[in-house]
Protein backbone atom coordinates (compact mmCIF):
# COMPACT_ATOMS: atom_id res chain seq x y z
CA UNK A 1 17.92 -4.13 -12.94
CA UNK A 2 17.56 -3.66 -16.60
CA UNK A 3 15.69 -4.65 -19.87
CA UNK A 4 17.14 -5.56 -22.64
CA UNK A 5 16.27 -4.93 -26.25
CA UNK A 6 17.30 -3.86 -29.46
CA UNK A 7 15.43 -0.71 -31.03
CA UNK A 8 15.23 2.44 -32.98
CA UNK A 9 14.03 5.30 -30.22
CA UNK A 10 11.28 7.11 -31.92
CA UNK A 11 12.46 10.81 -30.50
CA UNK A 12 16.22 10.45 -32.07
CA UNK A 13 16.13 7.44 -34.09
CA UNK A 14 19.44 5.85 -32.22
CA UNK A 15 19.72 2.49 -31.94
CA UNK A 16 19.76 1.32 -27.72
CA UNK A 17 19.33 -2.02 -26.69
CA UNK A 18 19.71 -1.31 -22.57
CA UNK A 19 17.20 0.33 -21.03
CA UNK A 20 17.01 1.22 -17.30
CA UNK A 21 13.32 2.47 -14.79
CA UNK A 22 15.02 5.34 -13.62
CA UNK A 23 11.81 6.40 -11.65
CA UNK A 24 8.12 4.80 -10.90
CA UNK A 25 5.07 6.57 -9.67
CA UNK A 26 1.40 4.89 -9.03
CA UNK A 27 -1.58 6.85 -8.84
CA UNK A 28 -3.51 5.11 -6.47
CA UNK A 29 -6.78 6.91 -7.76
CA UNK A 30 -6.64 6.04 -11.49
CA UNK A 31 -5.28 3.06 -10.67
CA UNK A 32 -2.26 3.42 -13.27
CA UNK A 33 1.40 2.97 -12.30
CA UNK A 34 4.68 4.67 -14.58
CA UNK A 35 7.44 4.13 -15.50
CA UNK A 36 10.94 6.51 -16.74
CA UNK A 37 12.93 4.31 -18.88
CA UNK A 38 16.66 5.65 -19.87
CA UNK A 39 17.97 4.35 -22.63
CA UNK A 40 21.66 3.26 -23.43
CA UNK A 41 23.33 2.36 -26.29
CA UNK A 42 25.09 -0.77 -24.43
CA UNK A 43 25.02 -2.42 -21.04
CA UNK A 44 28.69 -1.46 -21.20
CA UNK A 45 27.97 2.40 -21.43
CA UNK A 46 25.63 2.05 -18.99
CA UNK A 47 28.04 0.32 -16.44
CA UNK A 48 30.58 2.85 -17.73
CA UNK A 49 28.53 5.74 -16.46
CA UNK A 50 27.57 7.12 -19.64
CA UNK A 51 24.85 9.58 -20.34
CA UNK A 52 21.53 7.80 -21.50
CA UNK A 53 20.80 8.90 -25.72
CA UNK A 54 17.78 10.93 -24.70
CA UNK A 55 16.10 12.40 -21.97
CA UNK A 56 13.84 9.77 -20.24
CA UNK A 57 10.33 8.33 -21.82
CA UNK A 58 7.49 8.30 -19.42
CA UNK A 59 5.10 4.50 -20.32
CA UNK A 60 1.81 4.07 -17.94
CA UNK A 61 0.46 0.98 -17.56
CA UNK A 62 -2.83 0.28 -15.67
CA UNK A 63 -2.65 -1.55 -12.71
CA UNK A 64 -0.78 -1.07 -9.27
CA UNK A 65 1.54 -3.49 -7.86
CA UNK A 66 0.18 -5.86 -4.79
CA UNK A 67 0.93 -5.53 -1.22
CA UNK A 68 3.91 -8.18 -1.79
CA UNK A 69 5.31 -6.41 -5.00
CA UNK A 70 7.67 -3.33 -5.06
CA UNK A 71 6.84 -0.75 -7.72
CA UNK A 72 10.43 -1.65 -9.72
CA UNK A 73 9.54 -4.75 -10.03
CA UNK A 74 5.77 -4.51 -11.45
CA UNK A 75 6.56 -1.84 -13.54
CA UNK A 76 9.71 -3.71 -14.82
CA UNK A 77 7.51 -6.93 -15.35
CA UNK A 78 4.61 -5.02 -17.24
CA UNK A 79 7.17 -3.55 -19.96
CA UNK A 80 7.91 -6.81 -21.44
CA UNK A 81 4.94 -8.23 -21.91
CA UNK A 82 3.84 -9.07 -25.47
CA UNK A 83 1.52 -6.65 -27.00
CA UNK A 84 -2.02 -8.28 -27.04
CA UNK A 85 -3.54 -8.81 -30.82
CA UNK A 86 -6.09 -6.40 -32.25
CA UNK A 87 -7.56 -3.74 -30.24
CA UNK A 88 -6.53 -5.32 -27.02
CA UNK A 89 -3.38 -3.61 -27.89
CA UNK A 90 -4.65 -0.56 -26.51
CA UNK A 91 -6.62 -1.84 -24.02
CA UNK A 92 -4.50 -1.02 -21.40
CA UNK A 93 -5.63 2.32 -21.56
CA UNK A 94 -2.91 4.01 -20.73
CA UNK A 95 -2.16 6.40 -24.80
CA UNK A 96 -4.35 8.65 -23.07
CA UNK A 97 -0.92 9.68 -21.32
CA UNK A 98 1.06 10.40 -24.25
CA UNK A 99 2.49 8.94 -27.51
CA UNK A 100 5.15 6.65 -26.12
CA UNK A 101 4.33 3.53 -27.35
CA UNK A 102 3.06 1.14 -24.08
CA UNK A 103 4.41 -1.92 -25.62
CA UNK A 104 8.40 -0.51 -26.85
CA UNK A 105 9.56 -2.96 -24.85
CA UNK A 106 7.51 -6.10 -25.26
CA UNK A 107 9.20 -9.13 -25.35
CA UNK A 108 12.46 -7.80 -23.85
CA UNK A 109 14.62 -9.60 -21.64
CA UNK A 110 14.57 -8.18 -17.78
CA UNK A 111 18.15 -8.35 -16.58
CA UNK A 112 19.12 -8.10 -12.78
């Protein structure tokens, strides 16, 4: 399972437009759950077993999947949503992690 989307990475500024969860952890007592993205320049390089173009970016939501949701899955769905207007853009919380910006992926398209 994959996202896809064009964009510049902020560490290198290559362009990738597959990205891959390559890990997920939750913290069940700050309720926020994370995500390792690799990035590829293609699906194709991916699928060829190519190296991602930088070492993994950590994003933290908030939140923790339900009972009847596995971690990929939530953490998958969370990346792509649209980054709320405003100051709601931060009210997820979770830049108190780190400067990877919680909404790179908004609007992507989750590929199985």
């Amino acid at each position: 399972m994959a996202i896809k989307k064009a964009l510049v990475l902020e560490s290198t500024g290559a362009q990738a437009s597959y990205h891959v969860v390559s890990n997920v952890a939750i913290d069940a007592a700050s309720k926020f759950t994370s995500g390792t993205i690799q990035s590829y320049v293609s699906e194709a390089t991916f699928k060829a077993g190519k190296q991602p173009l930088q070492g993994g970016v950590t994003i933290f939501v908030s939140g923790m999947p339900e009972a009847d949701e596995g971690a990929f899955a939530y953490i998958q769905r969370r990346l792509v949503e649209p980054k709320p207007d405003g100051d709601a853009g931060n009210a997820d919380g979770s830049m108190m992690y780190g400067s990877t910006d919680r909404y790179m992926l908004a609007g992507g398209e989750y590929v199985a």
